[in-house]
C-alpha atoms as a PDB file:
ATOM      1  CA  UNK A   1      -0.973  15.027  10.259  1.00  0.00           C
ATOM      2  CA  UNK A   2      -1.058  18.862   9.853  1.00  0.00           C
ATOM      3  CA  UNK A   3      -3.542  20.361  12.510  1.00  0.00           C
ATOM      4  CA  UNK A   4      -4.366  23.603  10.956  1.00  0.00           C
ATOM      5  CA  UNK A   5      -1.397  25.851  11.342  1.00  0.00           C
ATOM      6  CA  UNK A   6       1.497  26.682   8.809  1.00  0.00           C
ATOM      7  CA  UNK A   7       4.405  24.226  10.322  1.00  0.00           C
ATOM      8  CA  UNK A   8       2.589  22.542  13.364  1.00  0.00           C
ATOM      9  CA  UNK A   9       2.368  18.949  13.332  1.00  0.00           C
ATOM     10  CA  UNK A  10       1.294  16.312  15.779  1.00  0.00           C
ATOM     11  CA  UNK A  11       2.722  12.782  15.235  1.00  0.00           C
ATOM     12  CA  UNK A  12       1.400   9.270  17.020  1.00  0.00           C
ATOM     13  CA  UNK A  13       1.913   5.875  17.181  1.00  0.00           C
ATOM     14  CA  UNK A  14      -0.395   2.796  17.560  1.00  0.00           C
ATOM     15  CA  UNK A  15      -1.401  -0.402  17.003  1.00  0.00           C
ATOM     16  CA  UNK A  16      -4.167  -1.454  14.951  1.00  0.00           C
ATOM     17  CA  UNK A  17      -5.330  -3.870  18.552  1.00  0.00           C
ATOM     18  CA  UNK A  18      -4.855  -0.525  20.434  1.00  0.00           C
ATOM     19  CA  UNK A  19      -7.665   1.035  18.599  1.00  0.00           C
ATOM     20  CA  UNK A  20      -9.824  -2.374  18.755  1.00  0.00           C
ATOM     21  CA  UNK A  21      -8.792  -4.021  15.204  1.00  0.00           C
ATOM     22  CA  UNK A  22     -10.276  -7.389  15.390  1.00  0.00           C
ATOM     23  CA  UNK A  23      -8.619  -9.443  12.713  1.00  0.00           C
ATOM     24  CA  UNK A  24     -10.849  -9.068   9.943  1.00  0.00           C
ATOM     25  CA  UNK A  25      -9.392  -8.357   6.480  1.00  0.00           C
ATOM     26  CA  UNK A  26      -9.563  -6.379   3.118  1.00  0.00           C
ATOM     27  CA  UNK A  27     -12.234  -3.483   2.775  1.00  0.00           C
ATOM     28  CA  UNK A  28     -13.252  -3.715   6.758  1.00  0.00           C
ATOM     29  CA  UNK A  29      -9.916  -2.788   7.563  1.00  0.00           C
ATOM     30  CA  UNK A  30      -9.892   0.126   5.318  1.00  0.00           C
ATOM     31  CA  UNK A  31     -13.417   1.049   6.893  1.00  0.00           C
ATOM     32  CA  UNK A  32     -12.267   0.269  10.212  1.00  0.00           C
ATOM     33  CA  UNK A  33      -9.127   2.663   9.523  1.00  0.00           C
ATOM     34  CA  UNK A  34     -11.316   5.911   8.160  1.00  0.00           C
ATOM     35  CA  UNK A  35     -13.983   5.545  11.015  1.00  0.00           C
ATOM     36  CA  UNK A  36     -10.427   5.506  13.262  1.00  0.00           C
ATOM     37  CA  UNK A  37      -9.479   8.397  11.395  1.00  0.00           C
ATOM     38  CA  UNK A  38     -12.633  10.451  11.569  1.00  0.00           C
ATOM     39  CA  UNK A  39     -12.775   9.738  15.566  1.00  0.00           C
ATOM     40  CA  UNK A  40      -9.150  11.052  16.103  1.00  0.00           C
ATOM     41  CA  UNK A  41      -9.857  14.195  14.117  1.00  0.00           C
ATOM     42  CA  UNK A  42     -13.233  14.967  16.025  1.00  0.00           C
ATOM     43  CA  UNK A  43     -11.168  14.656  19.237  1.00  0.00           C
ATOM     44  CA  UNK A  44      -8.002  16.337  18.603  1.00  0.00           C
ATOM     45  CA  UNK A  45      -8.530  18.719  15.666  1.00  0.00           C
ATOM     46  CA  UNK A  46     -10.443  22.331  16.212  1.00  0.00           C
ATOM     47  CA  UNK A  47     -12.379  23.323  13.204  1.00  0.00           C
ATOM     48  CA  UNK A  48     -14.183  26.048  14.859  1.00  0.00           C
ATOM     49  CA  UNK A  49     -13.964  29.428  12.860  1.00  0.00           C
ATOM     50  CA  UNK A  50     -14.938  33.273  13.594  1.00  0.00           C
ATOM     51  CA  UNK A  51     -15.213  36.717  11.914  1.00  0.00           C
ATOM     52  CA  UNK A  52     -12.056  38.518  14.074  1.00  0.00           C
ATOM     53  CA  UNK A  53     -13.769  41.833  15.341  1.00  0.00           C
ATOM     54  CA  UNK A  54     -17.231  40.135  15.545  1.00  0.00           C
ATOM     55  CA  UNK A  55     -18.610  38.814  18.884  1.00  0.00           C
ATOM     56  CA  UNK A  56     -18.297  34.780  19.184  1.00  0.00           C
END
């Protein structure tokens, strides 16, 4: 996954029982996977922008 700057990456690995998959199949999993997603971006991706030259 890129995390906002040209060339920087950050790669992991894990299990779908690491992040609390319970079995179920088909259209859970893929709703299971994007609310995975969505947490792992909140914690580990800054969107935060400024103006440079303007006070933050």
């Amino acid at each position: 996954m890129s995390i906002g700057y040209a060339g920087a990456t950050r790669e992991e690995t894990f299990t779908l029982e690491h992040l609390g998959w319970n079995g179920e199949t088909g259209s859970d999993l893929v709703r299971f996977l994007d609310d995975a997603h969505d947490v792992w971006q909140i914690n580990n991706v800054d969107t935060g922008w400024y103006i440079e030259g303007e006070e933050e």
